[in-house]
Protein backbone atom coordinates (compact mmCIF):
# COMPACT_ATOMS: atom_id res chain seq x y z
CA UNK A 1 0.00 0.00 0.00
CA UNK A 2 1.36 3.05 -0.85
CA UNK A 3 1.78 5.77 1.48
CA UNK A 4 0.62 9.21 0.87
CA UNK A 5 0.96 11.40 4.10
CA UNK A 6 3.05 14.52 4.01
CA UNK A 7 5.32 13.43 5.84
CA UNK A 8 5.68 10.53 3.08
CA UNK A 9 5.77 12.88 0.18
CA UNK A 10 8.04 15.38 1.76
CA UNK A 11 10.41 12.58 2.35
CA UNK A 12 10.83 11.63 -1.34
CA UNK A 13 10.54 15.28 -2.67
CA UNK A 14 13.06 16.06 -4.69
CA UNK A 15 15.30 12.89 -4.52
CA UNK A 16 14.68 9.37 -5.63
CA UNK A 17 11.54 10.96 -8.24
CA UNK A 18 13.59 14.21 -9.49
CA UNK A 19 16.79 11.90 -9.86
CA UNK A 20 14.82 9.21 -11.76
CA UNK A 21 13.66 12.40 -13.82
CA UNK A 22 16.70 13.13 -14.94
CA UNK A 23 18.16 9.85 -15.20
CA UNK A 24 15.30 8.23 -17.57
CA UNK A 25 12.50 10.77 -18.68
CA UNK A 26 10.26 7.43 -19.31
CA UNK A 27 10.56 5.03 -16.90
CA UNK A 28 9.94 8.24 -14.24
CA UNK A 29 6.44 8.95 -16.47
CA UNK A 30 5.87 5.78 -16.63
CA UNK A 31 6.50 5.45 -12.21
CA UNK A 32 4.37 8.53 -11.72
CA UNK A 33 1.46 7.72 -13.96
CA UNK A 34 1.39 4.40 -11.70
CA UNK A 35 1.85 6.34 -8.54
CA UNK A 36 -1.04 9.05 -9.57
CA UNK A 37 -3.36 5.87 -9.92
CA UNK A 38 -2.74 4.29 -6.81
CA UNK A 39 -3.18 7.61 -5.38
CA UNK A 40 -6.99 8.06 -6.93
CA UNK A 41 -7.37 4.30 -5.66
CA UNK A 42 -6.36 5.20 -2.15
CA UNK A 43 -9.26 7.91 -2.08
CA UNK A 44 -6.72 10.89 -2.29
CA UNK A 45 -9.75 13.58 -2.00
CA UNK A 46 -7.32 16.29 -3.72
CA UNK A 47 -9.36 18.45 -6.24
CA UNK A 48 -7.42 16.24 -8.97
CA UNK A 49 -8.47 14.77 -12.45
CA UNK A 50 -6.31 11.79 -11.93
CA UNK A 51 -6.98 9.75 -14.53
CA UNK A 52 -6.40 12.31 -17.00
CA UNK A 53 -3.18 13.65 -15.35
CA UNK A 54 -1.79 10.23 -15.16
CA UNK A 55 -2.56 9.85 -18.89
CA UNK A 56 -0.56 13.53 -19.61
CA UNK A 57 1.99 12.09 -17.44
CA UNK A 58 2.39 8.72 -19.20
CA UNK A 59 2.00 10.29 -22.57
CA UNK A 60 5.69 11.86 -22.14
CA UNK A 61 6.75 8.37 -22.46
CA UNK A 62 4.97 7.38 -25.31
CA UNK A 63 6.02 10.38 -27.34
CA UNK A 64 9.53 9.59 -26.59
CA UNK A 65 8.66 5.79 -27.41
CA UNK A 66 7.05 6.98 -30.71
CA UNK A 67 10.36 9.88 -31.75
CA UNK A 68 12.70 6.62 -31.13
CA UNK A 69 10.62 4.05 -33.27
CA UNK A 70 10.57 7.17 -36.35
CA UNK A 71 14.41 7.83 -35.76
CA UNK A 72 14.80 3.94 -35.96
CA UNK A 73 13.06 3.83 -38.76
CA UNK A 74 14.16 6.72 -41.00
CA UNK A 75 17.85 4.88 -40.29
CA UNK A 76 16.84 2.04 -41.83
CA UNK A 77 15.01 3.26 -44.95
CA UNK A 78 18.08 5.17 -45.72
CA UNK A 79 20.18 2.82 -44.78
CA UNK A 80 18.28 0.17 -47.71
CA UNK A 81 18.30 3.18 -50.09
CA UNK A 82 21.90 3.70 -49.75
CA UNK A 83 21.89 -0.52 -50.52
CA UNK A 84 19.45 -1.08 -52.85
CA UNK A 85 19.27 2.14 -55.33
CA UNK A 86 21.43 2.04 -58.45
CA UNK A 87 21.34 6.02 -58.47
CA UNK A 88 24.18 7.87 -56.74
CA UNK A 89 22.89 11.27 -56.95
CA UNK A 90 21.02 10.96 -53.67
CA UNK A 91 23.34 8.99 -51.44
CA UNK A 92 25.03 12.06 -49.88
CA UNK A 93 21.82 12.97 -48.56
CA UNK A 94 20.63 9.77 -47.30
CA UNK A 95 23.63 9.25 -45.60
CA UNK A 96 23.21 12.81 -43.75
CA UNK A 97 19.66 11.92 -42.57
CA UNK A 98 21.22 8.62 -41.09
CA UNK A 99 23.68 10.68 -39.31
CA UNK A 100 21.20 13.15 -38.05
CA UNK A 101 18.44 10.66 -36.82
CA UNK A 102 21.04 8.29 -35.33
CA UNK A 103 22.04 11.94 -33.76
CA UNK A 104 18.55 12.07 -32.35
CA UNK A 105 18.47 8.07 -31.02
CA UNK A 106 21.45 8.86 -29.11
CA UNK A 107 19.98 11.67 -27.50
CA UNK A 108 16.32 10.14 -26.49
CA UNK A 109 18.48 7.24 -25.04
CA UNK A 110 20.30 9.61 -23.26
CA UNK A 111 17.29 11.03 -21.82
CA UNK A 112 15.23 7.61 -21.68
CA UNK A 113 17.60 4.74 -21.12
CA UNK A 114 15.48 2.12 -21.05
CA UNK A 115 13.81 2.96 -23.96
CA UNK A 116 17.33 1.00 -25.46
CA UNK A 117 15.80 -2.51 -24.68
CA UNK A 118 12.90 -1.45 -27.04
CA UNK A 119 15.46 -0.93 -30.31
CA UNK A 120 15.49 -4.30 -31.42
CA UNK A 121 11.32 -4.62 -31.21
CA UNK A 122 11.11 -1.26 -33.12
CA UNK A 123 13.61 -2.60 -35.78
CA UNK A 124 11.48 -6.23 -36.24
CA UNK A 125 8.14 -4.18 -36.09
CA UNK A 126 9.20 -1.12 -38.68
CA UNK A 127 11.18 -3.78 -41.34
CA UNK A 128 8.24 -4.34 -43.49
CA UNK A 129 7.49 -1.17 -43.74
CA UNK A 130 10.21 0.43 -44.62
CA UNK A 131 11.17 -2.16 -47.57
CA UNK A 132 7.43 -1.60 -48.89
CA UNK A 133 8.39 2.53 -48.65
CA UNK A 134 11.90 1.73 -50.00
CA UNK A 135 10.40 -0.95 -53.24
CA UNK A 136 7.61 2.21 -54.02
CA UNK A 137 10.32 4.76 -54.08
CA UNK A 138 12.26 2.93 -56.00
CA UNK A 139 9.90 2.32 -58.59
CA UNK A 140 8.91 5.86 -58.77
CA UNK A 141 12.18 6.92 -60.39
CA UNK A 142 12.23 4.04 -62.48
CA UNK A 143 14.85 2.27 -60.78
CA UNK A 144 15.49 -1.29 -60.03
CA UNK A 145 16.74 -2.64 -56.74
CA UNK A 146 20.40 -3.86 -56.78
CA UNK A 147 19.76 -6.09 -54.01
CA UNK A 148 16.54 -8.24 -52.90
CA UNK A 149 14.72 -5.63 -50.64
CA UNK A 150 12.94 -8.33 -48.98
CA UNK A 151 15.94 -10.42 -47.51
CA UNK A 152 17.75 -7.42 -45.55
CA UNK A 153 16.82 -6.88 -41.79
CA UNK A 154 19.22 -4.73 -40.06
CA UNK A 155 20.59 -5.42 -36.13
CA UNK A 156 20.88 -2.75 -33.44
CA UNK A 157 24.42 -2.40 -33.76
CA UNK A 158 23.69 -1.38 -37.78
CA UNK A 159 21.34 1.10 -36.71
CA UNK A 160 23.06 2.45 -33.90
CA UNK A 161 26.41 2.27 -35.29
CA UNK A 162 28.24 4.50 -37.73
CA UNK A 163 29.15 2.50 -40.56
CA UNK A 164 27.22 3.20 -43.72
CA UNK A 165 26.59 0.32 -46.71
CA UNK A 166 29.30 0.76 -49.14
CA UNK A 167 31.90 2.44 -46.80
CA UNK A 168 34.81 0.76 -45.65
């Protein structure tokens, strides 16, 4: 049972919550969304929408969660262009939006650590998505895959790391 007297709040203001804050933005939204509920449950009569403030709360989280999966994603559909298109003229600038969304994954798991145990999920999940986006592209310039689109999958360490296809 959790215990809301002042004395109980006072007690973890400002240290285990605001560390867990700055340490991982979404396992602390997801913590307080849980402890807002359980508050509501209790019968905290505070003048308090809590379902709704929980929800805001949580909702941090999930647009983190949703900013990673993109980032994740965008890496790999420029990663298969860079692989499967015949045409150099765009390459440089696929290869700059890997480098600036891989930019952008390092930073929300800098903010959200544990948000790294969800790469590999978002990678499996996004795959088939990203070939079907990379095949329609393709064909809209007229160009033919140099590789079979459908047998690449990608691992954490290729999205994460900084080696591009073609590149030493």
């Amino acid at each position: 049972m959790l215990d809301f007297s002042t004395k109980s709040v006072q007690r973890c203001k400002g240290r285990a919550m605001g560390s867990m804050y700055d340490q991982d933005l979404v396992r602390w939204s997801e913590e307080q969304a849980r402890a807002l509920r359980a508050a509501a449950n209790a019968g905290w009569n505070a003048p308090i929408d809590w379902e709704n403030v929980a929800e805001e709360i949580e909702s941090l989280g999930k647009s983190d969660r949703r900013a990673l999966a993109s980032h994740v994603a965008i890496v790999m559909e420029h990663l298969l262009k860079l692989q499967a298109s015949p045409s150099s003229m765009p390459a440089r600038g696929w290869e700059d939006s890997v480098l600036r969304a891989r930019g952008e994954i390092e930073q929300l798991l800098a903010d959200s650590p544990s948000l790294r145990g969800e790469i590999a999920g978002m990678i499996t999940k996004g795959l088939p998505r990203v070939r079907a986006l990379v095949r329609v592209g393709l064909k809209d310039y007229g160009e033919q895959p140099l590789i079979d689109i459908d047998q690449v999958t990608y691992t954490e360490e290729q999205v994460l790391g900084d080696s591009m296809p073609g590149r030493a």
